[in-house]
C-alpha atoms as a PDB file:
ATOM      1  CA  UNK A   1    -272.042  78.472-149.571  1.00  0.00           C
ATOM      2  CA  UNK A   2    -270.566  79.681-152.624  1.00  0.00           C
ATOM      3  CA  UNK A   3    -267.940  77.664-152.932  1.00  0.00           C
ATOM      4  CA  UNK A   4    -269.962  74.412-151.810  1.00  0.00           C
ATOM      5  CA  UNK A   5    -272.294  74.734-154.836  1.00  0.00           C
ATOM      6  CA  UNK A   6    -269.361  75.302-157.409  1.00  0.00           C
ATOM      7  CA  UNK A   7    -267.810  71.995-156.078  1.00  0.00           C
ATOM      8  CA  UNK A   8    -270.960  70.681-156.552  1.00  0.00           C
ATOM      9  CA  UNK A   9    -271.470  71.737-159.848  1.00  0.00           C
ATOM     10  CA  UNK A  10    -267.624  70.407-160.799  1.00  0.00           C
ATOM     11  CA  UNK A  11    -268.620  66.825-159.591  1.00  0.00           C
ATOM     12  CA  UNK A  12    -271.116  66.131-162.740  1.00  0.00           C
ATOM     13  CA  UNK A  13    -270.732  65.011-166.405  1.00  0.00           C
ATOM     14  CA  UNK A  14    -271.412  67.548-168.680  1.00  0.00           C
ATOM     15  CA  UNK A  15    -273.589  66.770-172.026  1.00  0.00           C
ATOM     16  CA  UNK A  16    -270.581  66.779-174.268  1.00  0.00           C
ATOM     17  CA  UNK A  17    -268.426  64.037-171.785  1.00  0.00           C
ATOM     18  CA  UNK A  18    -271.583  61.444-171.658  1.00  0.00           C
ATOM     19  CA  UNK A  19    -272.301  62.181-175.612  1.00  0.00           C
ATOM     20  CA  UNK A  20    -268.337  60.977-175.924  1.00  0.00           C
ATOM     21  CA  UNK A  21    -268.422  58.082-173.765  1.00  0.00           C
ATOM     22  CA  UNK A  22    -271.448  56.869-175.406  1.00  0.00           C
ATOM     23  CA  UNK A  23    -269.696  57.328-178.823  1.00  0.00           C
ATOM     24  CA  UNK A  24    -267.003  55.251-177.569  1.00  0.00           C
ATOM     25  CA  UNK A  25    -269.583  52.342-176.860  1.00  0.00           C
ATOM     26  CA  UNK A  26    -271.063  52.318-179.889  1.00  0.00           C
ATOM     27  CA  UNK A  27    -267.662  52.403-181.532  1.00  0.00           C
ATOM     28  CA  UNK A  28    -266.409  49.343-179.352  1.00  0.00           C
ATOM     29  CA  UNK A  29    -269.923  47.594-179.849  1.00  0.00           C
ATOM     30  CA  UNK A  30    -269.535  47.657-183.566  1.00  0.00           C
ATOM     31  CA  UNK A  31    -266.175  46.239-183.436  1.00  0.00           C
ATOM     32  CA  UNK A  32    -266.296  43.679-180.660  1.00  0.00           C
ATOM     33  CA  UNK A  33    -270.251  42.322-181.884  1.00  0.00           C
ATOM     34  CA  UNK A  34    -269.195  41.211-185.177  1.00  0.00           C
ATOM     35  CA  UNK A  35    -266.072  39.633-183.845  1.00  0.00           C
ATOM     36  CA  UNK A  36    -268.292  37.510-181.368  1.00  0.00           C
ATOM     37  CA  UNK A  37    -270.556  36.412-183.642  1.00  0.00           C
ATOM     38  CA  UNK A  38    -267.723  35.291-186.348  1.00  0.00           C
ATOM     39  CA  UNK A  39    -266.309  33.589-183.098  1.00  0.00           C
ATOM     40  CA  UNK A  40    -269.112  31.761-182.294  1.00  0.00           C
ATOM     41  CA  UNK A  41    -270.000  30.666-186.149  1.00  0.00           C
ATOM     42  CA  UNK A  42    -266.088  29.579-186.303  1.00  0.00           C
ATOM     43  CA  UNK A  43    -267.082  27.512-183.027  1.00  0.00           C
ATOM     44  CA  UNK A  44    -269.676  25.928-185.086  1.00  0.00           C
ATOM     45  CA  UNK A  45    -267.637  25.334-187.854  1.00  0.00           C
ATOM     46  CA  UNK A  46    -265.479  23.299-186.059  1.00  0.00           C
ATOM     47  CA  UNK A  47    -267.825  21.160-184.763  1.00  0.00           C
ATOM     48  CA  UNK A  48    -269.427  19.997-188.517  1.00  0.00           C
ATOM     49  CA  UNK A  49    -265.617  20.006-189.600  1.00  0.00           C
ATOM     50  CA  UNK A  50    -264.561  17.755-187.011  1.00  0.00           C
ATOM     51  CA  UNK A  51    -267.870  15.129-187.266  1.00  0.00           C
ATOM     52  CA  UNK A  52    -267.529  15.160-191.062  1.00  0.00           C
ATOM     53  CA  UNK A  53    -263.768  13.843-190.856  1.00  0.00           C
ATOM     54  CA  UNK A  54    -264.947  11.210-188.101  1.00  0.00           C
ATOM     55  CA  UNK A  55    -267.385   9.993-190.699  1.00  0.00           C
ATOM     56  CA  UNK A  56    -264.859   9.923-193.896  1.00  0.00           C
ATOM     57  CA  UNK A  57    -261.626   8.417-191.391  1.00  0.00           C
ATOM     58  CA  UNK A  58    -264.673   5.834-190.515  1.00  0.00           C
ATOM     59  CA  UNK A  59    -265.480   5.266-193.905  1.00  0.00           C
ATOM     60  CA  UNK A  60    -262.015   4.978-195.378  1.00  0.00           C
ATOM     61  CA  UNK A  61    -261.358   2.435-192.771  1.00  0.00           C
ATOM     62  CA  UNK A  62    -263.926   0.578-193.144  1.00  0.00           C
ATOM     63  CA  UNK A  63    -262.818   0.636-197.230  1.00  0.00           C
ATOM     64  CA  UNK A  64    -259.512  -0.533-196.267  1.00  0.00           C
ATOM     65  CA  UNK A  65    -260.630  -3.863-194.415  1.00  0.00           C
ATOM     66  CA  UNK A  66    -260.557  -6.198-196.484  1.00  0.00           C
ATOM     67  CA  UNK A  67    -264.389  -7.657-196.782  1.00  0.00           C
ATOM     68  CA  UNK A  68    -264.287 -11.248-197.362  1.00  0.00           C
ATOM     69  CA  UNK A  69    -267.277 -12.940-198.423  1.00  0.00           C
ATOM     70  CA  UNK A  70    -267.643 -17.264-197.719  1.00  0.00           C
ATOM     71  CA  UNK A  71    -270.323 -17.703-200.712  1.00  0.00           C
ATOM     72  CA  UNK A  72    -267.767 -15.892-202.653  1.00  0.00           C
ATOM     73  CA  UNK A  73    -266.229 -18.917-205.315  1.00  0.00           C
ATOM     74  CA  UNK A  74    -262.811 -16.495-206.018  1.00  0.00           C
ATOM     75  CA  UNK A  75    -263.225 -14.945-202.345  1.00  0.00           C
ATOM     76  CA  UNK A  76    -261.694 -12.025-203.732  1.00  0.00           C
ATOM     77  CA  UNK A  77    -261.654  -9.104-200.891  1.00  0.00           C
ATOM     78  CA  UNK A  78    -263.855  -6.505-202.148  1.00  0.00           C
ATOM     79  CA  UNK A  79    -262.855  -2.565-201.050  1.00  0.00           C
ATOM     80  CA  UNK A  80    -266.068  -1.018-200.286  1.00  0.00           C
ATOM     81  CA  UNK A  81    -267.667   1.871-198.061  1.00  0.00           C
ATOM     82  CA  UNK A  82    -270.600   1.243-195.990  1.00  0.00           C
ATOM     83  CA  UNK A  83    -273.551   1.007-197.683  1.00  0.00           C
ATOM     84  CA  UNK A  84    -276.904   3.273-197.049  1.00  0.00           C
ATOM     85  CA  UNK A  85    -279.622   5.364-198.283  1.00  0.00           C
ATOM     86  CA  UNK A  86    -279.395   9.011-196.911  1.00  0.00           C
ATOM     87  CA  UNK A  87    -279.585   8.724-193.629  1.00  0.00           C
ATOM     88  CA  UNK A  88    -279.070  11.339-190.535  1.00  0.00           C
ATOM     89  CA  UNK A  89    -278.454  11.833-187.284  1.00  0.00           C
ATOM     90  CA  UNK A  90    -279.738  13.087-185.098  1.00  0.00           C
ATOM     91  CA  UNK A  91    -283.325  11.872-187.046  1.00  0.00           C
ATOM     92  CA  UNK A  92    -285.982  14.189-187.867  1.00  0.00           C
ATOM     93  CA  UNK A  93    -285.201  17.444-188.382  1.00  0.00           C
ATOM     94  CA  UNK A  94    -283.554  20.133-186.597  1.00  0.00           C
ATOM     95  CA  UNK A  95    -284.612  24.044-186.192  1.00  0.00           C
ATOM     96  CA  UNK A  96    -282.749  26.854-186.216  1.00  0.00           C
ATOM     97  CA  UNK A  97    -280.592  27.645-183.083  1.00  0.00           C
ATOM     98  CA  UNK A  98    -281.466  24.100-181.837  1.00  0.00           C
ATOM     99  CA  UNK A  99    -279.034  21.905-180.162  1.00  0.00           C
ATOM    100  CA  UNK A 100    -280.450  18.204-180.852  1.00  0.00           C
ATOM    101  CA  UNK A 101    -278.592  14.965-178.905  1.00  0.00           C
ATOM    102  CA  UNK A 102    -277.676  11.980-181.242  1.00  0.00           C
ATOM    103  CA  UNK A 103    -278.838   8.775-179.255  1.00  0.00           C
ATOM    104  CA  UNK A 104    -278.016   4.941-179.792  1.00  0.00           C
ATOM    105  CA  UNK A 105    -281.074   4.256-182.335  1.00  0.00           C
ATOM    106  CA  UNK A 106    -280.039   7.085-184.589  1.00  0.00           C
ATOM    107  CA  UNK A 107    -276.576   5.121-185.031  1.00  0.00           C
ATOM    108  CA  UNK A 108    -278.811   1.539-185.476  1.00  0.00           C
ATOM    109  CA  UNK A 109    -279.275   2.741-189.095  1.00  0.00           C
ATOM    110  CA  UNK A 110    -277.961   1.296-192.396  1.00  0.00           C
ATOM    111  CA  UNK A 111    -274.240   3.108-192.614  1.00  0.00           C
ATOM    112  CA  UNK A 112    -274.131   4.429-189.231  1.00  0.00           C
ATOM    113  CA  UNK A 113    -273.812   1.467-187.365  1.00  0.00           C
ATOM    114  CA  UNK A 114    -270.299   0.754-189.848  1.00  0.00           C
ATOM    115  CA  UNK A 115    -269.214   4.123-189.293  1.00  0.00           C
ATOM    116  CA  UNK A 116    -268.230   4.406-185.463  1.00  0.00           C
ATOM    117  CA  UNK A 117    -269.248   7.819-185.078  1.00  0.00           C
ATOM    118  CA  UNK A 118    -268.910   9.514-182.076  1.00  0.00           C
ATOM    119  CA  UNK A 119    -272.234  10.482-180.571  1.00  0.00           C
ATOM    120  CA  UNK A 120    -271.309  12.700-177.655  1.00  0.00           C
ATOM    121  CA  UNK A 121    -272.466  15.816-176.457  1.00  0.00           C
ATOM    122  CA  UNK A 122    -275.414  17.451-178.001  1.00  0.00           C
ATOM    123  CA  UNK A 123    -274.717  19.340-181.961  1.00  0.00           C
ATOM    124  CA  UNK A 124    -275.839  21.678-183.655  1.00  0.00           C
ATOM    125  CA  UNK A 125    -275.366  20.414-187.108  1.00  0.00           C
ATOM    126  CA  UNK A 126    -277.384  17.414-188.544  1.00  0.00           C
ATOM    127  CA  UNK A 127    -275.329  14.841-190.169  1.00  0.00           C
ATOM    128  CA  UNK A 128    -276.410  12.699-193.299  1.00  0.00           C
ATOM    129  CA  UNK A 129    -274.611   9.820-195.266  1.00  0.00           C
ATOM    130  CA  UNK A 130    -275.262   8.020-198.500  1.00  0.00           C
ATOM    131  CA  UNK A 131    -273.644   5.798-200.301  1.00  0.00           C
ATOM    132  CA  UNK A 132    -273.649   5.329-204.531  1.00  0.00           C
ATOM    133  CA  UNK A 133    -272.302   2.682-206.759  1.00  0.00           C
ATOM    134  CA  UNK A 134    -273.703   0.001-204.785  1.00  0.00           C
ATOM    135  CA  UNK A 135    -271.802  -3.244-205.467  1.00  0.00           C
ATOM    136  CA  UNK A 136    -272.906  -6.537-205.525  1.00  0.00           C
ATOM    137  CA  UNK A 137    -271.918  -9.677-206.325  1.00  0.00           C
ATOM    138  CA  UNK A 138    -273.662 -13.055-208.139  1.00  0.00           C
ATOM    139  CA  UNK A 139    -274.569 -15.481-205.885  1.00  0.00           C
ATOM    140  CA  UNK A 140    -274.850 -13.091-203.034  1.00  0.00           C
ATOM    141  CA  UNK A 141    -278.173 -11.296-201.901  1.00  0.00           C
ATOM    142  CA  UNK A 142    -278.161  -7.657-201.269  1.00  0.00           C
ATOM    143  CA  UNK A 143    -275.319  -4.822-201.687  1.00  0.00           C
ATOM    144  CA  UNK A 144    -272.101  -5.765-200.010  1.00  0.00           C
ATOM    145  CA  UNK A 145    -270.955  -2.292-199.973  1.00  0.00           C
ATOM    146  CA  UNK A 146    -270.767   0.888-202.379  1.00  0.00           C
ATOM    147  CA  UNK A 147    -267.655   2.589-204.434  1.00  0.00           C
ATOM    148  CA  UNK A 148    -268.465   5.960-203.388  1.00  0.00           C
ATOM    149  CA  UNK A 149    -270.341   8.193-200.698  1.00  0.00           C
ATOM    150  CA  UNK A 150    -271.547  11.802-199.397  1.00  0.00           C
ATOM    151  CA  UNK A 151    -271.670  12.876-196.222  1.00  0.00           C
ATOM    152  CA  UNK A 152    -272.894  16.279-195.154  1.00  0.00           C
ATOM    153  CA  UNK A 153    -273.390  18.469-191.869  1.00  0.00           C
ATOM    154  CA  UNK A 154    -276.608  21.117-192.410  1.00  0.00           C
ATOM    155  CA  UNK A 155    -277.558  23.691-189.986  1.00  0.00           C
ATOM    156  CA  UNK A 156    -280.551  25.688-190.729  1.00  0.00           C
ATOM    157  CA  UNK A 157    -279.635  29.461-190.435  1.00  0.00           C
ATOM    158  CA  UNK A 158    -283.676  30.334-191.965  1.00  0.00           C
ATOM    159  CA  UNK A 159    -286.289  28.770-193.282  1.00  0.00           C
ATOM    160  CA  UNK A 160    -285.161  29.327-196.898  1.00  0.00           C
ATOM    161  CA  UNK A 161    -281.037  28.592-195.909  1.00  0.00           C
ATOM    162  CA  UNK A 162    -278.927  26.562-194.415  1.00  0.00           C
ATOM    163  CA  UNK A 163    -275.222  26.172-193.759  1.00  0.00           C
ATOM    164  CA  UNK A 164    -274.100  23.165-195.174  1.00  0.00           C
ATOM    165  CA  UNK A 165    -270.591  21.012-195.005  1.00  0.00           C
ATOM    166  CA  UNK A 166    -269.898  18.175-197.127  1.00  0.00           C
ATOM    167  CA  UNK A 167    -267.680  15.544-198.212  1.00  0.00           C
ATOM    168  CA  UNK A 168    -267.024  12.894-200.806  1.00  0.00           C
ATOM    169  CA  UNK A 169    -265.025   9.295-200.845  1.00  0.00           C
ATOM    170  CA  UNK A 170    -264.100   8.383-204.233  1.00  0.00           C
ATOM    171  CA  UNK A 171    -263.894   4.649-205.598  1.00  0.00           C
ATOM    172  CA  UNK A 172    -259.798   4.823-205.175  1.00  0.00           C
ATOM    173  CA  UNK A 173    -260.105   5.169-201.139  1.00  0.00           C
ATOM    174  CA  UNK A 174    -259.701   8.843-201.201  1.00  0.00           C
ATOM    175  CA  UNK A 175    -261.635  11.525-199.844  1.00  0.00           C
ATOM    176  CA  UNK A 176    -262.428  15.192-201.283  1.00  0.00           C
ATOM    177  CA  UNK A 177    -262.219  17.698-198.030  1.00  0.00           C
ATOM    178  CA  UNK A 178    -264.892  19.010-196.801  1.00  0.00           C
ATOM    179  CA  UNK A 179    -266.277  21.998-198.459  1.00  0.00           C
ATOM    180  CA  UNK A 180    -269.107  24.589-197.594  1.00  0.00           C
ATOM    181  CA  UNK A 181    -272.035  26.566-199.103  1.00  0.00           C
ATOM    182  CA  UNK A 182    -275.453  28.173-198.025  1.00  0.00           C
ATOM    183  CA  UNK A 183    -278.400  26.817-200.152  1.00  0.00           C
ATOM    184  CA  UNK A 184    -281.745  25.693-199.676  1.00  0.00           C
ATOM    185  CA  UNK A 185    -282.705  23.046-196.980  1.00  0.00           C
ATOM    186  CA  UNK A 186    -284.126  20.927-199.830  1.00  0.00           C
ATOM    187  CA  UNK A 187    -281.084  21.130-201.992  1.00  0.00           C
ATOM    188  CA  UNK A 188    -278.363  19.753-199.718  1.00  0.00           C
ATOM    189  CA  UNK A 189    -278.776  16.127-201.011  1.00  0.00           C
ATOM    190  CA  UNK A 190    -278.522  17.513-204.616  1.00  0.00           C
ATOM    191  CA  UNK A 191    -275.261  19.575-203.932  1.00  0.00           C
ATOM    192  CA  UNK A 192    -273.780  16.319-202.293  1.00  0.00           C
ATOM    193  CA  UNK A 193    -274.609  14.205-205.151  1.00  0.00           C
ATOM    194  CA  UNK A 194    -273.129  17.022-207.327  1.00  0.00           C
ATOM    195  CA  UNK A 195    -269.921  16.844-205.624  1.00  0.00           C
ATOM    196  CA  UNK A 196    -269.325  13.150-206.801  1.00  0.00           C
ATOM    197  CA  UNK A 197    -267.903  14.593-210.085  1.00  0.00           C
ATOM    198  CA  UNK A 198    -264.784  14.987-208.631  1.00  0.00           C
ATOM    199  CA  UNK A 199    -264.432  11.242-208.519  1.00  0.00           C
ATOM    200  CA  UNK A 200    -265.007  10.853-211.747  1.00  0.00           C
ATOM    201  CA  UNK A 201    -261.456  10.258-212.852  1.00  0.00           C
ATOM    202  CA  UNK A 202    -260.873   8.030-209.333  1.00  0.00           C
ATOM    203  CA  UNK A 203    -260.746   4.135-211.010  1.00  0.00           C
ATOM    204  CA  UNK A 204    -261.741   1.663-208.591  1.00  0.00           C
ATOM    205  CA  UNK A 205    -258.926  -0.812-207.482  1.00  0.00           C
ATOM    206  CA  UNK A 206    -259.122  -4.733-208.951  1.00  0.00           C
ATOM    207  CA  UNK A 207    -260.677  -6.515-206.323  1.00  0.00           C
ATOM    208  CA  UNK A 208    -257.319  -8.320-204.128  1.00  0.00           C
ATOM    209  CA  UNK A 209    -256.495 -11.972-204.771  1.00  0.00           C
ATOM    210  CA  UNK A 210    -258.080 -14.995-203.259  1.00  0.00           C
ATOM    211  CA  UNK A 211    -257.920 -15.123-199.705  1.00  0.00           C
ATOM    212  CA  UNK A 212    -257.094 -18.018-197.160  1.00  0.00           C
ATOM    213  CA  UNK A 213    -259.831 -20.723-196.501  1.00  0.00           C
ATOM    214  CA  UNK A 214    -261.431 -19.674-193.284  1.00  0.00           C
ATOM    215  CA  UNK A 215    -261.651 -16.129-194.204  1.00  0.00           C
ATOM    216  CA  UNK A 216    -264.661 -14.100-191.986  1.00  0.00           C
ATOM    217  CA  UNK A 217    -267.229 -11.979-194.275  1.00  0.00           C
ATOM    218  CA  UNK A 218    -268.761  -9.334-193.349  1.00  0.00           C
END
C-alpha cells in the first residue's frame, strides 16, 4: 500500500511546476498578442494601400487620355482628373470594426464612375475623392475636369480617431504616395486638402495641339 500511494503522489504537479508553466504562458501571450494584432493592422493596411493606388492609377489614366471637346474652336486636348465634390464609398458612414460592401450606386457618383474602381469584397476602410482646380472652358457649360485631387481611406479606430491614408495628384500627372496619420474623424478632409501643398511647385502642362476633325469629347 505504501508504495501505491507514493506513486500516486509522484504522478501530480506540484505548486512550483504549474506556477512555471503558467509563467511561460503569460510570457508567450505577451509576445505572440502584440504580434497578432500588428499582423492584423498590417492586413488592413494593405487593403487602404492597395484601393488608394487603384484610385490614383485610375485617375492618372484618366489624366493621360486625351479629352477632346467638339464645341471646343482650338479643340485643344485638355489633361484633366475626374472631377467631384468629396465623395465616398461605401456612402454613409462606417463604425468601428465594421466591414461595409461598396455596391454599384456608390460608384454612380460624380468621380467614381471615371475612376474604375474595383468594388469587390467587403472593406474596412471608407474611401473618399475630391477633386480641386476645376477647369473649364468658354463656351462650354460645367467643369470638364480638375488639375488636382485627394483621395483618402479612413477607418475609425474611436469615436475621437481614425486611421487615415491619403493621396494627392498634382497638375503635372504625378502622384504624391500615399501617406498616413491618426486624427479626428472630422479632420480627414482638412489633412487631404493640406497635402495639396506638395503640388505647389507641379506646373500644369500647355494644353496639346489641335486635334483631328472628328475627335470624340468626353
Amino acid at each position: 500500500m505504501r508504495k501505491i500511494e507514493k506513486q500516486n503522489m509522484r504522478a501530480g504537479f506540484t505548486l512550483v511546476e504549474l506556477m512555471i508553466v503558467v509563467a511561460i504562458i503569460g510570457i508567450l501571450a505577451a509576445i505572440a498578442i502584440p504580434a497578432f494584432t500588428h499582423y492584423i493592422d498590417e492586413s488592413k493596411d494593405a487593403e487602404a494601400v492597395e484601393k488608394l493606388k487603384a484610385i490614383s492609377d485610375s485617375a492618372v489614366l484618366y489624366y493621360h487620355t486625351p479629352h477632346l471637346l467638339a464645341n471646343d474652336p482650338f479643340r485643344k486636348a485638355q489633361y484633366v482628373y475626374p472631377t467631384s465634390g468629396w465623395t465616398y464609398v461605401p456612402q454613409g458612414t462606417m463604425t468601428i470594426g465594421e466591414r461595409k460592401p461598396i455596391t454599384a450606386d456608390d460608384l454612380k457618383q460624380d468621380g467614381w464612375k471615371d475612376l474604375k474602381f474595383d468594388s469587390s469584397g467587403s472593406h474596412v476602410y471608407q474611401y473618399g475623392y475630391s477633386s480641386a482646380d476645376p477647369v473649364s472652358l468658354q463656351g462650354v457649360s460645367g467643369n470638364i475636369g480638375s488639375r488636382r485631387f485627394m483621395a483618402t481611406a479612413a477607418m475609425p479606430l474611436s469615436p475621437t480617431n481614425s486611421r487615415t491614408w491619403s493621396v494627392v495628384g498634382c497638375p503635372n500627372g504625378s502622384v504624391v504616395s500615399a501617406a498616413m496619420v491618426e486624427l479626428a474623424p472630422d479632420a480627414v478632409v482638412g489633412h487631404a486638402q493640406s497635402r495639396l501643398t506638395v503640388c505647389n511647385n507641379a506646373a500644369a502642362p500647355e494644353a496639346g495641339g489641335a486635334a483631328a476633325a472628328g475627335g470624340g469629347g468626353h
